[in-house]
C-alpha atoms as a PDB file:
ATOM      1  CA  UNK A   1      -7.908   3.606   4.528  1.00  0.00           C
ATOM      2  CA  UNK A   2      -9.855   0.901   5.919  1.00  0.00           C
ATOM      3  CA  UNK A   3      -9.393  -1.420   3.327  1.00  0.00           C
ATOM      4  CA  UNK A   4      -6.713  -4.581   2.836  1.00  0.00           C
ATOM      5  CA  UNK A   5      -4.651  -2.664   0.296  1.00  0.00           C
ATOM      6  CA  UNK A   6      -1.817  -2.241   2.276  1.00  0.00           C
ATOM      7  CA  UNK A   7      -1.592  -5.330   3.567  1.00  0.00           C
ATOM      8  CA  UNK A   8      -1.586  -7.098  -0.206  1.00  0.00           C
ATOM      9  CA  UNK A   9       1.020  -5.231  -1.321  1.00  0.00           C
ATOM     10  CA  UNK A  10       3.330  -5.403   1.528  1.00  0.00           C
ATOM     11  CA  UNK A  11       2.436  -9.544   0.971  1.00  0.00           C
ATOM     12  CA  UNK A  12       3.062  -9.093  -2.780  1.00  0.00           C
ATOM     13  CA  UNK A  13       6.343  -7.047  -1.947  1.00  0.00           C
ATOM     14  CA  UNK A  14       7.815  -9.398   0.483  1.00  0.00           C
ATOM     15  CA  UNK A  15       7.372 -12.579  -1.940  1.00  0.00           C
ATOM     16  CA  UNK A  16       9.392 -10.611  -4.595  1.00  0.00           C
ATOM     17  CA  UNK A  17      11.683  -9.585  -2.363  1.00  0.00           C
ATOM     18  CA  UNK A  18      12.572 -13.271  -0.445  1.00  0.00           C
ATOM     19  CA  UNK A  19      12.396 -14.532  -3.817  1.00  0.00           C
ATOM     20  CA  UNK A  20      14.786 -11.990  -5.810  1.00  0.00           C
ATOM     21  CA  UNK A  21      16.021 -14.430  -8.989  1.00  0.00           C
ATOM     22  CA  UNK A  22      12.930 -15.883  -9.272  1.00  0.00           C
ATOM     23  CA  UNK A  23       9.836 -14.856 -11.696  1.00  0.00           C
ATOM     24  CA  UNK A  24       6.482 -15.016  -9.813  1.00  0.00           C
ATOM     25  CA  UNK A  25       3.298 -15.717 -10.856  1.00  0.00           C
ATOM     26  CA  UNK A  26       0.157 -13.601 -10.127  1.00  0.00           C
ATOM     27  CA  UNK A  27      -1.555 -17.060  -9.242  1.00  0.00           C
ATOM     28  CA  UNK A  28       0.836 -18.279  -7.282  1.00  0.00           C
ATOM     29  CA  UNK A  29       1.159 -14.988  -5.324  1.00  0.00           C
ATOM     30  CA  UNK A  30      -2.553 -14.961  -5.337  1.00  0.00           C
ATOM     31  CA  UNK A  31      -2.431 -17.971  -3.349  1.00  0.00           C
ATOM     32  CA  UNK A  32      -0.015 -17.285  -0.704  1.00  0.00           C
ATOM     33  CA  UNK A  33      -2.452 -14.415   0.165  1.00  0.00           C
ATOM     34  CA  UNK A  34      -5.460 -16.878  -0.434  1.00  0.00           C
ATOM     35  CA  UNK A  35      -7.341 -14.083  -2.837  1.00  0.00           C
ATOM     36  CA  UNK A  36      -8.027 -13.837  -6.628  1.00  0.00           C
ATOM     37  CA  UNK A  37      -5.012 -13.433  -8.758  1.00  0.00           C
ATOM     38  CA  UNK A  38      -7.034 -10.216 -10.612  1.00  0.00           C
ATOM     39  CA  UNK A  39      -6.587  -8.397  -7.279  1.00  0.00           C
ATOM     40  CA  UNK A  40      -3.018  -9.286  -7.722  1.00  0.00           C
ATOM     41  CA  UNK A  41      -2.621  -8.406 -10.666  1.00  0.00           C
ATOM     42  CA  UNK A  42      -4.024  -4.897  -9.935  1.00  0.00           C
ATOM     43  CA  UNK A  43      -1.706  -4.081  -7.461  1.00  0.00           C
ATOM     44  CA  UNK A  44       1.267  -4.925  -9.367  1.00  0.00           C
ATOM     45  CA  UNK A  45      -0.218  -2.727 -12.045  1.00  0.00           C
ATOM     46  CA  UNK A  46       0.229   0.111  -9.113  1.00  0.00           C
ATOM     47  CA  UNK A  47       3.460  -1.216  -8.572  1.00  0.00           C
ATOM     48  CA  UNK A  48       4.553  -0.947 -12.087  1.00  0.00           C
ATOM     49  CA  UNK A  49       3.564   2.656 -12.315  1.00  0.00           C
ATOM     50  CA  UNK A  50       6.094   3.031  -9.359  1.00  0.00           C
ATOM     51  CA  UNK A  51       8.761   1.120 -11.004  1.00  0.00           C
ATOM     52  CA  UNK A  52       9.184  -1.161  -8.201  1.00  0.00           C
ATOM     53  CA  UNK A  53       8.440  -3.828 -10.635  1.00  0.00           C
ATOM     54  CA  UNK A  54       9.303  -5.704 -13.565  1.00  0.00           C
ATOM     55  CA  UNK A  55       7.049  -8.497 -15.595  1.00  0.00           C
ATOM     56  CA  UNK A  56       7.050 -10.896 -17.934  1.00  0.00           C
ATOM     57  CA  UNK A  57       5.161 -12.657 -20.058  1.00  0.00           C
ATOM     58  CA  UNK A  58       4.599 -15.874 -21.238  1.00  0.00           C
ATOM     59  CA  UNK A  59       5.136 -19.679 -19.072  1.00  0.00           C
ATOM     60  CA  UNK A  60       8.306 -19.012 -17.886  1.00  0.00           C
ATOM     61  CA  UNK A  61       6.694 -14.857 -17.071  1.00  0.00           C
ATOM     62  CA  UNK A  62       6.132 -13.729 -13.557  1.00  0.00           C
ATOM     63  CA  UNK A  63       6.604 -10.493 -11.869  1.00  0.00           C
ATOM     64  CA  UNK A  64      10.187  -9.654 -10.255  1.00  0.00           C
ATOM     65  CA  UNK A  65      11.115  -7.037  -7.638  1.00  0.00           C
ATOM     66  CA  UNK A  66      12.799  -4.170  -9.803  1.00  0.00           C
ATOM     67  CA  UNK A  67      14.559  -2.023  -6.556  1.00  0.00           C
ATOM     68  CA  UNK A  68      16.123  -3.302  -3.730  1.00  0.00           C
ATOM     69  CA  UNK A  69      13.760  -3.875  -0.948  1.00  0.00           C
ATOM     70  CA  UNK A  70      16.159  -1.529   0.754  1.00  0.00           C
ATOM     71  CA  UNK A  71      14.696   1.810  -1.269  1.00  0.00           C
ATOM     72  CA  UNK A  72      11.216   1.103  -0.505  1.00  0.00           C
ATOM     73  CA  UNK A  73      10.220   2.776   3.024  1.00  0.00           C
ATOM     74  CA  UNK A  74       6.776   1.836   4.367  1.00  0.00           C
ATOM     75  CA  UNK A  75       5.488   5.163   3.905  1.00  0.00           C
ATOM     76  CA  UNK A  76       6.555   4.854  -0.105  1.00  0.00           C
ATOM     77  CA  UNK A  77       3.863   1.908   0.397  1.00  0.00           C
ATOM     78  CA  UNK A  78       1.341   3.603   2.454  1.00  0.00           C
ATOM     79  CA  UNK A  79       0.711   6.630   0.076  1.00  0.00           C
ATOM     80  CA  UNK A  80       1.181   4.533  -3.275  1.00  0.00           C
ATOM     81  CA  UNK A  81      -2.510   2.523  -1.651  1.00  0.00           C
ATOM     82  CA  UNK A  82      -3.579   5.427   0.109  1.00  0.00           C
ATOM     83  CA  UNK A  83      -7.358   6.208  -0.723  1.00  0.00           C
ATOM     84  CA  UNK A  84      -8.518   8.179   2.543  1.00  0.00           C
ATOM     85  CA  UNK A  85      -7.301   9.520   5.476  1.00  0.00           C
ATOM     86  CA  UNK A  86      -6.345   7.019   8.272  1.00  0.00           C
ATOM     87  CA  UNK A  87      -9.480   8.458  10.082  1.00  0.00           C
ATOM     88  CA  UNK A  88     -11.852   7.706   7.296  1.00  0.00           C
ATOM     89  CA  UNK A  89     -13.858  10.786   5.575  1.00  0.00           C
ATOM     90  CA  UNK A  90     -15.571  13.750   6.984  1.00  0.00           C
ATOM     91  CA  UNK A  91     -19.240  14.095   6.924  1.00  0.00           C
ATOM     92  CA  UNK A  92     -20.487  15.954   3.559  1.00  0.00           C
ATOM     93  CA  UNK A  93     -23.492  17.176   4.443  1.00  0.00           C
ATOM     94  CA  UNK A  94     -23.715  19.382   8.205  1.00  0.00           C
ATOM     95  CA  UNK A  95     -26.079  21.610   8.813  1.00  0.00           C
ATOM     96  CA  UNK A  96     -24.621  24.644   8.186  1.00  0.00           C
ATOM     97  CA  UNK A  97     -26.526  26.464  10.662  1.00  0.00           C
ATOM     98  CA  UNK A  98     -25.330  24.809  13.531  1.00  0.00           C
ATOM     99  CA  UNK A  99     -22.318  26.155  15.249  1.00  0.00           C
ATOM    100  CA  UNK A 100     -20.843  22.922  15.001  1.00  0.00           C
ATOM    101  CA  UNK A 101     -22.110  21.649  11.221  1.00  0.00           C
ATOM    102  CA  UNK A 102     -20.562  25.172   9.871  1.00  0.00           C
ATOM    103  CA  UNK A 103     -16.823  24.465  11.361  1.00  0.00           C
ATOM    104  CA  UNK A 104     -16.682  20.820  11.954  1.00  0.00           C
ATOM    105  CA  UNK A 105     -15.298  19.544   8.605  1.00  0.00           C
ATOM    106  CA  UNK A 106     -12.142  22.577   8.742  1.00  0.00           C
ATOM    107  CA  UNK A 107     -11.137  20.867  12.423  1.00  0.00           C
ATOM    108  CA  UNK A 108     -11.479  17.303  11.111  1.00  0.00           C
ATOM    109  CA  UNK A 109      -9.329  18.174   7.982  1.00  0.00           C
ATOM    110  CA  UNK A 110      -6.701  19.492  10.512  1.00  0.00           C
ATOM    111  CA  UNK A 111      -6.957  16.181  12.611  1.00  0.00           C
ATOM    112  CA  UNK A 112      -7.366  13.930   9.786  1.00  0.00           C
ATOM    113  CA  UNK A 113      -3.930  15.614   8.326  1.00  0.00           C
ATOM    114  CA  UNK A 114      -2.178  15.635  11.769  1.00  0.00           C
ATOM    115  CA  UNK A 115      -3.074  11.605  11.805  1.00  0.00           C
ATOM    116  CA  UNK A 116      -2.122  10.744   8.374  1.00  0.00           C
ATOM    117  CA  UNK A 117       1.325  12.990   9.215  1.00  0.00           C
ATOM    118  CA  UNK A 118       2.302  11.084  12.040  1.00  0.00           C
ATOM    119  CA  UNK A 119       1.490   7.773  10.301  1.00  0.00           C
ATOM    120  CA  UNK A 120       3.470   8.658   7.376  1.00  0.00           C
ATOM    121  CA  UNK A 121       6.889   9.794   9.979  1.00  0.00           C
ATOM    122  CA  UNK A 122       6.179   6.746  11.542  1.00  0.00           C
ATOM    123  CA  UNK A 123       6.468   4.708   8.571  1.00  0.00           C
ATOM    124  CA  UNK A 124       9.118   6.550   6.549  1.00  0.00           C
ATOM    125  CA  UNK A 125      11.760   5.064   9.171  1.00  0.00           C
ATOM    126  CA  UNK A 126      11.209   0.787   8.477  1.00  0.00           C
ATOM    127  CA  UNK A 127      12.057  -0.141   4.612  1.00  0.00           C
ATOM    128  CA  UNK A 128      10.463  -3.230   3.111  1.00  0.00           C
ATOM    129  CA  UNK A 129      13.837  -4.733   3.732  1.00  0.00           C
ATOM    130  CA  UNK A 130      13.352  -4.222   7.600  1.00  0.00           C
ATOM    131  CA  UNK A 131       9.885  -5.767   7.032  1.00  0.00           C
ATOM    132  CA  UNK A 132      10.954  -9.107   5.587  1.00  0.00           C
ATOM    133  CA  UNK A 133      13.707  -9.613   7.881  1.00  0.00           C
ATOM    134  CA  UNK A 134      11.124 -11.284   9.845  1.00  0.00           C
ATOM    135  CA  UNK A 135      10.240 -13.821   7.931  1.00  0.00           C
ATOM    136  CA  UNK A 136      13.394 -17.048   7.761  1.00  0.00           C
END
């Protein structure tokens, strides 16, 4: 996954969650991450699906953190953005022939799935709520 799509949603994620009574805008969420408010609005299209959101519409609309920062682990947030494996993609076309074409994409799924395991453990343990903490 070597994209910024878990970063923006852990950003989007701990604005709704310091700001819990409050209805936020895409823009104005879009701004604290300095990005266009369509990518927001994307992501809390993903988050919807999860029902970790709610939204409104309308001038007084905004999107609101649905579940307590508390249910959300890290590893919830990982796989709902995950689009790879942490090592990136295997090679599509070896040459079969070669001793190490023919076998190399079975040991690099193993790997790859050994990684993306121990990333996912790791991150299963810290909640969102653990996460924003940090931030007075």
């Amino acid at each position: 996954m070597n994209n910024t799509r878990f970063a923006t949603i852990i950003h989007i994620l701990t604005i709704l969650a310091k700001y819990p009574d409050q209805w936020m805008s895409s823009e104005w969420i879009a701004e604290s991450i300095n990005i266009n408010p369509v990518i927001v609005r994307k992501e809390l299209a993903v988050l919807h699906k999860k029902g970790w959101v709610q939204s409104k519409k309308g001038k007084e609309g905004g999107t609101m953190l649905q579940v307590s920062s508390c249910e959300i682990s890290m590893a919830d947030i990982f796989n709902a953005v995950k689009n790879s494996n942490v090592l990136g993609k295997k090679n599509t076309c070896t040459n079969t022939k070669c001793p190490i074409g023919k076998e190399i994409n079975t040991e690099l799924e193993k790997l790859f799935n050994q990684t993306d395991e121990i990333v996912v453990n790791h991150l299963k343990n810290k909640s969102l709520k653990n996460f924003i903490e940090q931030f007075k």
